[in-house]
N, C-alpha and C. Protein backbone atom coordinates (compact mmCIF):
# COMPACT_ATOMS: atom_id res chain seq x y z
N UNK A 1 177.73 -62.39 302.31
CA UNK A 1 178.71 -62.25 303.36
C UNK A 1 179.30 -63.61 303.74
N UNK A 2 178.38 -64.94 303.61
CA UNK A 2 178.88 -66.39 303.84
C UNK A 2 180.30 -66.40 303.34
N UNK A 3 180.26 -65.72 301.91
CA UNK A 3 181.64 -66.23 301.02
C UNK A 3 182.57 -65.55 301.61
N UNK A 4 182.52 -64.26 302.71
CA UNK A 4 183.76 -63.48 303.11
C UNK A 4 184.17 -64.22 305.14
N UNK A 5 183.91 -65.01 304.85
CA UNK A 5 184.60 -65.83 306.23
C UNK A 5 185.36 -65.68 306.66
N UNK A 6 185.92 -65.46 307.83
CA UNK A 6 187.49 -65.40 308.07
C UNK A 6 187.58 -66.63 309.05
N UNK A 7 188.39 -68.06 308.74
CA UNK A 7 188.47 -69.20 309.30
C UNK A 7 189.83 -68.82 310.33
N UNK A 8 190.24 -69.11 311.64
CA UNK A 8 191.36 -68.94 311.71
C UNK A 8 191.25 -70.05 313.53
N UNK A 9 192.23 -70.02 314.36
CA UNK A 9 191.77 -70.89 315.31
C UNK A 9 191.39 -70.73 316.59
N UNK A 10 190.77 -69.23 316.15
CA UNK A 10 189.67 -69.35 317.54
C UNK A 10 187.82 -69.10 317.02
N UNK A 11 187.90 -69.52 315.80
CA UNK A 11 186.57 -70.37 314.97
C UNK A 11 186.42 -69.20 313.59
N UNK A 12 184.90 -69.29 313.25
CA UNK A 12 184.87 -69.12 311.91
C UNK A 12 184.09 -67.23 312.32
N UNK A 13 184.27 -66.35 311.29
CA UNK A 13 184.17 -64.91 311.55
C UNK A 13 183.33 -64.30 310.37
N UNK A 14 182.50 -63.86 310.31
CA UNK A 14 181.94 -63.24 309.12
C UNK A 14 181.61 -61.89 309.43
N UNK A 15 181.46 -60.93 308.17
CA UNK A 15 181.61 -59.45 308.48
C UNK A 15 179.75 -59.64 308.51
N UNK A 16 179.40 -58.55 309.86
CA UNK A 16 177.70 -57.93 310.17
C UNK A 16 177.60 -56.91 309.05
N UNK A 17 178.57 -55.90 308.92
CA UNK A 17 178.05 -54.68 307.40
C UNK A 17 179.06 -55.37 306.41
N UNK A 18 178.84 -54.57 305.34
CA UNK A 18 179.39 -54.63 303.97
C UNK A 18 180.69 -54.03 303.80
N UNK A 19 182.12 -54.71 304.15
CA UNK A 19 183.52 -53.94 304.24
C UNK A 19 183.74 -53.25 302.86
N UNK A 20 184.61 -52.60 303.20
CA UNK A 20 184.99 -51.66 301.68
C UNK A 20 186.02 -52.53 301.18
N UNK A 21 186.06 -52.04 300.01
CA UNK A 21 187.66 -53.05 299.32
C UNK A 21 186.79 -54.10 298.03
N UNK A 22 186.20 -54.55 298.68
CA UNK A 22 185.70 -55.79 297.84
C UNK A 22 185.30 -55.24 296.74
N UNK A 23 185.60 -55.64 295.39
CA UNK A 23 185.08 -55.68 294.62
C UNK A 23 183.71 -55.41 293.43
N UNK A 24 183.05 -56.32 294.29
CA UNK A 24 181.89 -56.34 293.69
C UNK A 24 180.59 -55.40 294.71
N UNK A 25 181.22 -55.16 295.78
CA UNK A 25 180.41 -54.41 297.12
C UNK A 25 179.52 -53.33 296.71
N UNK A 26 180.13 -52.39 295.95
CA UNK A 26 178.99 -51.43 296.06
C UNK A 26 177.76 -52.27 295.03
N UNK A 27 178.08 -52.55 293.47
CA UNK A 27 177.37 -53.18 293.10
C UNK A 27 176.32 -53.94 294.15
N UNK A 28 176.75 -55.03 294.53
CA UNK A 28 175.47 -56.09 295.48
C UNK A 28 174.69 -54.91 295.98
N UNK A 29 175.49 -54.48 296.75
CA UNK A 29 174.55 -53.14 298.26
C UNK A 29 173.73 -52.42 297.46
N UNK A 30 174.01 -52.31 296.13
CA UNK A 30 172.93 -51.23 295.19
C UNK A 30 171.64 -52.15 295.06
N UNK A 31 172.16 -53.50 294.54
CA UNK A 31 171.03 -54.55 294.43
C UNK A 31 170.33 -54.52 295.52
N UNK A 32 170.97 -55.37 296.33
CA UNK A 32 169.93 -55.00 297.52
C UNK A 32 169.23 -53.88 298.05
N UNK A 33 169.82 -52.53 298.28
CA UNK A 33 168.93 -51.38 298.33
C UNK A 33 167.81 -51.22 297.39
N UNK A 34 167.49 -51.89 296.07
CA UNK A 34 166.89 -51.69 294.81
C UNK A 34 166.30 -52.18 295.61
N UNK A 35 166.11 -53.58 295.76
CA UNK A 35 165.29 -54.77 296.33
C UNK A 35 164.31 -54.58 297.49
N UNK A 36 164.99 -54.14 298.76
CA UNK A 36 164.85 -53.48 299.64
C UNK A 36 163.46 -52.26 299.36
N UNK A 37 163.82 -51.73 298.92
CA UNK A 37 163.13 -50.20 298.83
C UNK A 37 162.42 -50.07 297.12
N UNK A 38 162.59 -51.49 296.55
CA UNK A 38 161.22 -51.43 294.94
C UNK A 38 160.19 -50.81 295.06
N UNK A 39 159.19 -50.49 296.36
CA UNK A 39 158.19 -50.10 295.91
C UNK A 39 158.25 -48.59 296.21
N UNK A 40 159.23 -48.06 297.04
CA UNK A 40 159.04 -46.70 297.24
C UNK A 40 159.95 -46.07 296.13
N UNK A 41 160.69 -46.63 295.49
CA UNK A 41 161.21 -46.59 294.64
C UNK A 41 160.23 -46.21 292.92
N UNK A 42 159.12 -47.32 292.91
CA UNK A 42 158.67 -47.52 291.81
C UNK A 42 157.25 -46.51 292.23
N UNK A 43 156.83 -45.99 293.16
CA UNK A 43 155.86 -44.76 293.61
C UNK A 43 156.75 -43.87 293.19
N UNK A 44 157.91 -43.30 292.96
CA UNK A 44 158.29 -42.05 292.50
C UNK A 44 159.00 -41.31 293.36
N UNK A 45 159.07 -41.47 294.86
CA UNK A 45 159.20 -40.24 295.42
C UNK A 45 160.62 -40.58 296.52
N UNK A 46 161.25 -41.60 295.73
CA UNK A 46 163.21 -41.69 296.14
C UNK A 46 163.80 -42.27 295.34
N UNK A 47 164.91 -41.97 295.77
CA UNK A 47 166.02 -41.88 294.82
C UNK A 47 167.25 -42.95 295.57
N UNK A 48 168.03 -43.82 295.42
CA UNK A 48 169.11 -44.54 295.80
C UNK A 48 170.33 -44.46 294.81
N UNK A 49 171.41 -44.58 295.55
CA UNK A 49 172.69 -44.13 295.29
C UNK A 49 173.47 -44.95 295.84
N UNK A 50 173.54 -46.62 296.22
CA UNK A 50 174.43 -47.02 297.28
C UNK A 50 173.50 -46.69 298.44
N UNK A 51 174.66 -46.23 299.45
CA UNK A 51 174.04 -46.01 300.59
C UNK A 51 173.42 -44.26 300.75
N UNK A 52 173.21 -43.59 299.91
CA UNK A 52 172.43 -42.57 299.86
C UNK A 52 171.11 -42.56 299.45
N UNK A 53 170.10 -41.79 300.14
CA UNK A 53 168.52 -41.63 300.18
C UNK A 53 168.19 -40.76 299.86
N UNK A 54 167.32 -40.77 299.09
CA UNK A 54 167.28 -38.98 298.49
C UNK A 54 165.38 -39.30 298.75
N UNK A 55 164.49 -38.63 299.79
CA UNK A 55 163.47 -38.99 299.63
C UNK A 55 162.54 -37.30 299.42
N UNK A 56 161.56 -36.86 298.38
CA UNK A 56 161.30 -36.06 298.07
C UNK A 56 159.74 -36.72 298.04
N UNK A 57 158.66 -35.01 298.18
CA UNK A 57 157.95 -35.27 298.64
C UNK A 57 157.00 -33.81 298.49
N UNK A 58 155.42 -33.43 298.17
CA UNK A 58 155.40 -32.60 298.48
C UNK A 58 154.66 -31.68 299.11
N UNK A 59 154.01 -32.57 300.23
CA UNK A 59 153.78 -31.94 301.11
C UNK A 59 154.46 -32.11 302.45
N UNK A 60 154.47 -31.79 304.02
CA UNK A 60 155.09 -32.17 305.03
C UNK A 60 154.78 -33.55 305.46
N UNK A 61 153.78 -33.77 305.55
CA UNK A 61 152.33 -34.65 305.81
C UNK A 61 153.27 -36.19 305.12
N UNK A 62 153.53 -35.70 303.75
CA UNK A 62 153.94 -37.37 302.95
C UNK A 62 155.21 -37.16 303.03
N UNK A 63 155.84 -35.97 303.46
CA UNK A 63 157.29 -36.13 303.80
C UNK A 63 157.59 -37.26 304.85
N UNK A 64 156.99 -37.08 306.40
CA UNK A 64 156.99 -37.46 307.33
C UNK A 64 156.79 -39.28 307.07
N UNK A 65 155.39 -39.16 306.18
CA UNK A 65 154.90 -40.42 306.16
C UNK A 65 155.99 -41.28 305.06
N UNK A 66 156.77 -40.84 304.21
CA UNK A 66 157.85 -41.66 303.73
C UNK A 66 159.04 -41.51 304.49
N UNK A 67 159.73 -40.91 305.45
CA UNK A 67 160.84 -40.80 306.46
C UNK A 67 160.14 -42.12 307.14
N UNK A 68 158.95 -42.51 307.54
CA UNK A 68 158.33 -43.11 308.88
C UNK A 68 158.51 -44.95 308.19
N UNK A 69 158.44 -44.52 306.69
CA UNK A 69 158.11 -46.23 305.93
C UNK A 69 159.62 -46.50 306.03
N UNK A 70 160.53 -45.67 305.15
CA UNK A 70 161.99 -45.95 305.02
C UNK A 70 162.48 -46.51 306.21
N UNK A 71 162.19 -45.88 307.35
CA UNK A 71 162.92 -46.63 308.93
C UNK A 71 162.08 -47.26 309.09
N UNK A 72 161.06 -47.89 309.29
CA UNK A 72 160.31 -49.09 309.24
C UNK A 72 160.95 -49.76 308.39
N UNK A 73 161.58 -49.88 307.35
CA UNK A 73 162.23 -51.06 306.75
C UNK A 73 163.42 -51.00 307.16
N UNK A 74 164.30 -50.16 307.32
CA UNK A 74 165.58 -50.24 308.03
C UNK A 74 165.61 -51.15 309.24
N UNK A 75 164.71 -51.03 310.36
CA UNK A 75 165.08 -51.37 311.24
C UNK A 75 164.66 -52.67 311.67
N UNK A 76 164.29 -53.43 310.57
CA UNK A 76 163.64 -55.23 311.02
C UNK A 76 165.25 -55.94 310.73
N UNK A 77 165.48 -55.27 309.35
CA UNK A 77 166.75 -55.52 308.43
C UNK A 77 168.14 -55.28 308.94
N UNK A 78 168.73 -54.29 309.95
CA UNK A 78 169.23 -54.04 310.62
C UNK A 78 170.16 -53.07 310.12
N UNK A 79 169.26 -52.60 308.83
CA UNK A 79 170.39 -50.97 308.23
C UNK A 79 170.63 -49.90 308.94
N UNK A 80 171.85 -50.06 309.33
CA UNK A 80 171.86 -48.96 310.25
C UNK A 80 172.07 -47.32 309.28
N UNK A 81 171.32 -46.31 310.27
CA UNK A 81 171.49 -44.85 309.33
C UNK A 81 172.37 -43.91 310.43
N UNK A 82 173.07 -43.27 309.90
CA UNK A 82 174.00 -42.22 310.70
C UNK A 82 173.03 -40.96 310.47
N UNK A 83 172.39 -40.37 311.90
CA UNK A 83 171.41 -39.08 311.83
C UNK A 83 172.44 -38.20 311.60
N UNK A 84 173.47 -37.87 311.81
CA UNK A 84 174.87 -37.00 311.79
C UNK A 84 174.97 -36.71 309.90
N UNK A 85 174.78 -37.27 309.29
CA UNK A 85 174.85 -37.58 308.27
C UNK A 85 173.63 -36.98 307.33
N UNK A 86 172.22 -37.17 307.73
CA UNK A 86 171.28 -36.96 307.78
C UNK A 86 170.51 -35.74 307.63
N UNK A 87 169.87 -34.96 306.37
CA UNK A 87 169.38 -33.95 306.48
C UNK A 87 167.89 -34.27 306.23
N UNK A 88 166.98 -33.40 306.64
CA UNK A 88 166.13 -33.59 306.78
C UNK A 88 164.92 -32.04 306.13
N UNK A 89 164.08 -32.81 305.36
CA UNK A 89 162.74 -31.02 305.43
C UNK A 89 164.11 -30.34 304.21
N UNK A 90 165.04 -30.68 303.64
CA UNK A 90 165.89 -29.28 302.73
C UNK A 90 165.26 -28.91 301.46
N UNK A 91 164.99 -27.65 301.31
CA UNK A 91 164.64 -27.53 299.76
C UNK A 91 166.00 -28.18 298.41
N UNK A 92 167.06 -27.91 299.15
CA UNK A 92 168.07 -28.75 297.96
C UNK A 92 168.94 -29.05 298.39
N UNK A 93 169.81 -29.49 297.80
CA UNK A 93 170.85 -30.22 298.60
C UNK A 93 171.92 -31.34 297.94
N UNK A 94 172.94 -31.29 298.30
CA UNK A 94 174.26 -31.37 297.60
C UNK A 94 174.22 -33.22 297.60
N UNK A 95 173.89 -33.56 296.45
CA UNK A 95 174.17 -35.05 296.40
C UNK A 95 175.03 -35.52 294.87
N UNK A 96 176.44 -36.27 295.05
CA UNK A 96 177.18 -36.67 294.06
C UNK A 96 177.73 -35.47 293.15
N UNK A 97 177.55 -34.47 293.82
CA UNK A 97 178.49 -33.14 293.51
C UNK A 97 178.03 -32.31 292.57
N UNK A 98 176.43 -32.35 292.50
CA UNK A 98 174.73 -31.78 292.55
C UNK A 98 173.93 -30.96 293.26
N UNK A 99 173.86 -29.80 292.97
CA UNK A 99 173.19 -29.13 293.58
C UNK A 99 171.56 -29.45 293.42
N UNK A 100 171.19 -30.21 294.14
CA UNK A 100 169.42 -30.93 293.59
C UNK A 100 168.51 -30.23 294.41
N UNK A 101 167.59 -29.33 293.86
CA UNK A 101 166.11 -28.83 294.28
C UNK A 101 165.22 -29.52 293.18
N UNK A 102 163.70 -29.00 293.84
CA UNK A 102 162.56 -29.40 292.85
C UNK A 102 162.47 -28.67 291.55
N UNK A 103 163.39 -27.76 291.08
CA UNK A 103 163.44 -27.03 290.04
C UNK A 103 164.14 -27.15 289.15
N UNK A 104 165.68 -27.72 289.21
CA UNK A 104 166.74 -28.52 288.57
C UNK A 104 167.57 -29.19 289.50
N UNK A 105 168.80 -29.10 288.93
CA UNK A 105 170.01 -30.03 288.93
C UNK A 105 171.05 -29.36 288.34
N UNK A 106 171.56 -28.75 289.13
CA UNK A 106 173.42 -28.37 288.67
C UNK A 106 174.58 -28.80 288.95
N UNK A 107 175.53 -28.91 288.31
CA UNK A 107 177.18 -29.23 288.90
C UNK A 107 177.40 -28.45 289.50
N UNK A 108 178.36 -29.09 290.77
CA UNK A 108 178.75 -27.42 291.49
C UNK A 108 179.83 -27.70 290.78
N UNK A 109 180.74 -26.43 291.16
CA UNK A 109 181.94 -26.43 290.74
C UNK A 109 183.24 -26.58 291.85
N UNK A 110 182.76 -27.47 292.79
CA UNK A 110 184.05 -27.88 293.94
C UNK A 110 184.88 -28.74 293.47
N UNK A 111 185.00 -29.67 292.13
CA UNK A 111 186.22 -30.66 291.49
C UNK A 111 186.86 -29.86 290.38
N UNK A 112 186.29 -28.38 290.11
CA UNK A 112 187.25 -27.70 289.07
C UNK A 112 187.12 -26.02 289.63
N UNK A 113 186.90 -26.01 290.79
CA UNK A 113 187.22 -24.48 291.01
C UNK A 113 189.14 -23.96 291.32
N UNK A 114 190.01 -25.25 291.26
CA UNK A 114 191.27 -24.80 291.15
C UNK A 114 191.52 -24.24 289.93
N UNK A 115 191.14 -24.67 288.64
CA UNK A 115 191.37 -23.86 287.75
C UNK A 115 191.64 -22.52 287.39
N UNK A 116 190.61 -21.75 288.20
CA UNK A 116 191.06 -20.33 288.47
C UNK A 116 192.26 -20.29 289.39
N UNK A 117 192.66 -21.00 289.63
CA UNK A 117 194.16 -20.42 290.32
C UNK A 117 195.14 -20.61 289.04
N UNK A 118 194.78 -21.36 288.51
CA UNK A 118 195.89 -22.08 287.13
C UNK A 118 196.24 -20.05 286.23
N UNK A 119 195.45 -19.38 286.55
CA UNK A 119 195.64 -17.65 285.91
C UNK A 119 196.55 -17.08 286.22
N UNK A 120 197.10 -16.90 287.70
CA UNK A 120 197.97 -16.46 287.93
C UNK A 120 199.03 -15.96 287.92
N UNK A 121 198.82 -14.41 287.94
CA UNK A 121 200.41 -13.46 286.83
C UNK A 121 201.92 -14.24 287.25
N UNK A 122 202.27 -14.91 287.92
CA UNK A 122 203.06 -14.89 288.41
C UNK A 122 204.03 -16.14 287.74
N UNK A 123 202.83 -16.84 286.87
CA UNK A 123 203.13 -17.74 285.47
C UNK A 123 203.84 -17.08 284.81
N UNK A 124 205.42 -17.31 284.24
CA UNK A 124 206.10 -17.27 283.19
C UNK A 124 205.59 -17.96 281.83
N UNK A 125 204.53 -17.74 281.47
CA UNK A 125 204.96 -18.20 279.63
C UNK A 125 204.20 -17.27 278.37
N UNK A 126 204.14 -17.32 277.27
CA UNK A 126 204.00 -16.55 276.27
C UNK A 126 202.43 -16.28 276.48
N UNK A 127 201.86 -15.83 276.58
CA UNK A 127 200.03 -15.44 276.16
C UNK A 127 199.98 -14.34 275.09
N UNK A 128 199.36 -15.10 274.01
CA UNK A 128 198.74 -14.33 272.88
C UNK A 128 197.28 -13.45 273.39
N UNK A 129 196.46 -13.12 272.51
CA UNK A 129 195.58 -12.72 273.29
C UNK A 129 194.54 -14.19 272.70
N UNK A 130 194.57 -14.40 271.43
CA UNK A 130 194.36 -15.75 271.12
C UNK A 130 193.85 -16.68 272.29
N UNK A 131 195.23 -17.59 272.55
CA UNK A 131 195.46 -18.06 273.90
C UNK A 131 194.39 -17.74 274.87
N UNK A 132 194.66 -16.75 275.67
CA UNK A 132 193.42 -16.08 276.26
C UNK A 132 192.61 -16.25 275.95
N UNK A 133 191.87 -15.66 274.98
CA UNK A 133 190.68 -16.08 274.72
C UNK A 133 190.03 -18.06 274.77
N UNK A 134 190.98 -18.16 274.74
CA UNK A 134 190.91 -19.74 274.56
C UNK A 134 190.68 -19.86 275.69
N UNK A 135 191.89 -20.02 276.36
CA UNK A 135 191.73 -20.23 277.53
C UNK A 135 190.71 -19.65 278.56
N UNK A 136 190.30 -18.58 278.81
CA UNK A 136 188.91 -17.95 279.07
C UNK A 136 187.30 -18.83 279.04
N UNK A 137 187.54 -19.05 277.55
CA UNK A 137 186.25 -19.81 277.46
C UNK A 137 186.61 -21.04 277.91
N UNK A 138 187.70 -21.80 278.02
CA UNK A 138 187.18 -23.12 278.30
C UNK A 138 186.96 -22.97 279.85
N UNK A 139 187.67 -22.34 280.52
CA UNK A 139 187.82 -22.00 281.78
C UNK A 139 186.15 -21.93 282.19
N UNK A 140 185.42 -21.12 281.12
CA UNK A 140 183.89 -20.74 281.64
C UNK A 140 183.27 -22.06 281.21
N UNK A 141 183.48 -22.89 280.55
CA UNK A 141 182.82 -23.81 280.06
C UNK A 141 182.97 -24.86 281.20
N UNK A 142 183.78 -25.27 282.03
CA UNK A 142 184.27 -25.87 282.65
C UNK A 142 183.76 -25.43 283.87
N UNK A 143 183.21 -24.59 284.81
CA UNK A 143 182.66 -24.02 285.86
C UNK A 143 181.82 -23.42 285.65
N UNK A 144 180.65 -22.99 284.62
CA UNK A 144 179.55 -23.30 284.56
C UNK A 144 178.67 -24.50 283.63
N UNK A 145 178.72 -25.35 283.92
CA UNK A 145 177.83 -26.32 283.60
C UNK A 145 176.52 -26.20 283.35
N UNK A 146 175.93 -27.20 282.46
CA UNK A 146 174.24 -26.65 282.15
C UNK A 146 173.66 -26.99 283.29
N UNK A 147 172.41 -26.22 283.66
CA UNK A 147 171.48 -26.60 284.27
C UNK A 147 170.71 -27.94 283.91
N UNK A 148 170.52 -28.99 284.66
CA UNK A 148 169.84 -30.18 284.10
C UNK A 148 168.48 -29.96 285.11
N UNK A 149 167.40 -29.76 283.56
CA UNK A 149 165.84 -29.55 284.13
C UNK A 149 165.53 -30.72 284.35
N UNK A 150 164.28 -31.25 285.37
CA UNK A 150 163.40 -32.43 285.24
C UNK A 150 162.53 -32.47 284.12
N UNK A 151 162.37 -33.59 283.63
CA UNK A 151 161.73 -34.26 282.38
C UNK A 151 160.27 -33.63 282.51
N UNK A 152 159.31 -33.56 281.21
CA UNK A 152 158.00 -33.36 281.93
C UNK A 152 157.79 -34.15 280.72
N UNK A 153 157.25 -35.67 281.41
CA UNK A 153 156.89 -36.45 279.98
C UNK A 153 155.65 -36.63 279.04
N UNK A 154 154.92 -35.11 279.58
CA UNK A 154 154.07 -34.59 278.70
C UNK A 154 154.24 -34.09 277.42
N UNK A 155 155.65 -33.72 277.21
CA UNK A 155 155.91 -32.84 276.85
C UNK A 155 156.67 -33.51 275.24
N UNK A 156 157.34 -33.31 273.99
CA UNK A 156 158.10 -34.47 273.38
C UNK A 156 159.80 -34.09 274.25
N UNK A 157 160.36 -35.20 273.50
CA UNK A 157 161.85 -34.75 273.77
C UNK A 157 163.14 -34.50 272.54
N UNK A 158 163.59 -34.88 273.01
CA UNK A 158 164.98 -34.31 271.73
C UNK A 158 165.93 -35.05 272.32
N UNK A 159 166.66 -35.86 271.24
CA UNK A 159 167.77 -36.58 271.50
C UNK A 159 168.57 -36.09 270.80
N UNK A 160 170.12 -35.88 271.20
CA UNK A 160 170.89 -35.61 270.32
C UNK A 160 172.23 -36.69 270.25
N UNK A 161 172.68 -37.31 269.72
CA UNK A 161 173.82 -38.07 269.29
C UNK A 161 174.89 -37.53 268.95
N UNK A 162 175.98 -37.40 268.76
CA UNK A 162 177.09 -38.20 268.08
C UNK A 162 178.12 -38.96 268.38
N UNK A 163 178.54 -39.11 266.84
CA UNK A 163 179.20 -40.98 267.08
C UNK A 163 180.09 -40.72 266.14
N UNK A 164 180.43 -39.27 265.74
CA UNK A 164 181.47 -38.72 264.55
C UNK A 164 182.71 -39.66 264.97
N UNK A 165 182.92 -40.25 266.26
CA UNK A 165 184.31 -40.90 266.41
C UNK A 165 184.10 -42.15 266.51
N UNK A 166 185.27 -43.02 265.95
CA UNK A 166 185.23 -44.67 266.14
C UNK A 166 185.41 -45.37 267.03
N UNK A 167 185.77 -43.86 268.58
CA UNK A 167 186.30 -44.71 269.69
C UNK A 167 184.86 -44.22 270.56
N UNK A 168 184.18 -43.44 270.48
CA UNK A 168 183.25 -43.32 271.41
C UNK A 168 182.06 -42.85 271.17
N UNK A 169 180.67 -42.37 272.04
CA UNK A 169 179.50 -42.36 272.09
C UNK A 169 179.05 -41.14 272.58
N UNK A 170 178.58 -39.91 272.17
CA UNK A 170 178.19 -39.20 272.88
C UNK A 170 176.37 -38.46 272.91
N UNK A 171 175.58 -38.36 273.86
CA UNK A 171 174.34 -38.04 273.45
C UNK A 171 173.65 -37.47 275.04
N UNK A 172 172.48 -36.48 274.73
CA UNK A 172 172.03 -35.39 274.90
C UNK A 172 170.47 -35.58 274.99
N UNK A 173 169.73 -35.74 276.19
CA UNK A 173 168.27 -35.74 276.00
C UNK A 173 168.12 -34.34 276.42
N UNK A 174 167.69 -33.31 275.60
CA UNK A 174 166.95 -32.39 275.65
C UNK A 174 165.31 -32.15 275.58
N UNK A 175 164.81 -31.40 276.38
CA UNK A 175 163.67 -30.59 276.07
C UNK A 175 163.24 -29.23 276.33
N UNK A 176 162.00 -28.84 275.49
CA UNK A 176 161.71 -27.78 275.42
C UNK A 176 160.46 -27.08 276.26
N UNK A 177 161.19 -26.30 277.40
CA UNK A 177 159.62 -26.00 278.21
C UNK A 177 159.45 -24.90 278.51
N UNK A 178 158.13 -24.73 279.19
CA UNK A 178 157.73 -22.83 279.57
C UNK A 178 158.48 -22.73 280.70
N UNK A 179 159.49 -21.81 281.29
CA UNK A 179 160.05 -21.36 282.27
C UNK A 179 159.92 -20.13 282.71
N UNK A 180 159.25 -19.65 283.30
CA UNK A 180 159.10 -18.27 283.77
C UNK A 180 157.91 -17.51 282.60
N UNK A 181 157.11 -18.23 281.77
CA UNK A 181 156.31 -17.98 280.45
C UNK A 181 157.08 -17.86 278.95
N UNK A 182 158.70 -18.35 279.28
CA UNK A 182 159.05 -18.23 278.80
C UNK A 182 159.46 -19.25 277.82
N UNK A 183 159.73 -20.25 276.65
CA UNK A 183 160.13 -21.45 275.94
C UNK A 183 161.79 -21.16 276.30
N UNK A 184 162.39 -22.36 276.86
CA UNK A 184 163.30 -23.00 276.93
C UNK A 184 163.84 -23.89 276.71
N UNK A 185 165.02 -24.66 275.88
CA UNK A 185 165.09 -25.63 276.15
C UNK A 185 166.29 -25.90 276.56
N UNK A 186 166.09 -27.21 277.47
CA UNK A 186 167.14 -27.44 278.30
C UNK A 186 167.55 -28.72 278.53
N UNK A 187 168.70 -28.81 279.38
CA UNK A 187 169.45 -30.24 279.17
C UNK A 187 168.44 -31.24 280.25
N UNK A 188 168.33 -32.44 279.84
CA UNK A 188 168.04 -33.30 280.94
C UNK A 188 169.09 -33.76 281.44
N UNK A 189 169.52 -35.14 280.07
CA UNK A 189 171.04 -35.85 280.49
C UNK A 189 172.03 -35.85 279.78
């Protein structure tokens, strides 16, 4: 914050939080949150995002008792938390446009549910049934997304690659697990 000064002539001004705009901002604030929060971090049981907390837990007991450590470090440091903001005890819950419980991880579909309006009879142009069909599936491909299971690193995994193109990278950690007694396999990342 030293380097963001504002000199002018009624003396020298520096920002108390982290302004938006800058550059390199979220980056640092991630560092520091890493820094900040390494060991509850490296125990397993949160998650950081910037300024999002994802703290999971599973009983009430170590719920409480990691809510109680996290603001114990907030408040020497002077991070302030918006309770407004704040959920608390949820079995899942909508983070980075994620539907996250202890069971998976889905996309919602709130950045492509206009698409279904894109159908609309009221469109003038040619439809084959072709077409349609095309259009149909990508439509479903596009608003339902895979379920992304948690890892069980008991278990092996499956990578999948390709690199068929010269401009880019694409790849797939899969595995295979009992779900309901049932073998599945499913997407991680």
């Amino acid at each position: 914050m030293k380097l963001l000064r504002i000199i002018c002539h009624m003396g020298i001004y520096e920002y108390t939080r982290m302004p938006f705009g800058i550059k390199n901002a979220p980056a640092h604030f991630q560092r520091i949150m890493d820094t900040i929060f390494q060991e509850e971090i490296f125990e397993g049981w949160m998650v950081l995002y910037i300024d999002d907390i994802i703290i999971y837990s599973e009983t009430w007991e170590d719920h409480f008792q990691y809510i109680d450590r996290v603001l114990s470090k907030c408040t020497p440091i002077n991070l302030k938390i918006s309770l407004e903001k704040c959920n608390f005890g949820q079995q899942e819950l909508l983070a980075l446009c994620h539907k996250v419980s202890c069971l998976n991880t889905t996309e919602t579909t709130l950045e492509i549910s206009s698409l279904y309006s894109l159908s609309s009879n009221d469109v003038v142009f040619e439809i084959t049934k072709e077409r349609r069909d095309a259009y149909e599936r990508i439509k479903h491909e596009l608003t339902n997304a895979p379920v992304l299971i948690l890892p069980d690193f008991e278990l092996p995994f499956k990578l999948d690659i390709d690199a068929a193109c010269s401009q880019g990278l694409g790849a797939a950690l899969h595995q295979r697990q009992i779900v309901d007694g049932e073998p599945r396999e499913g997407v991680i990342c």
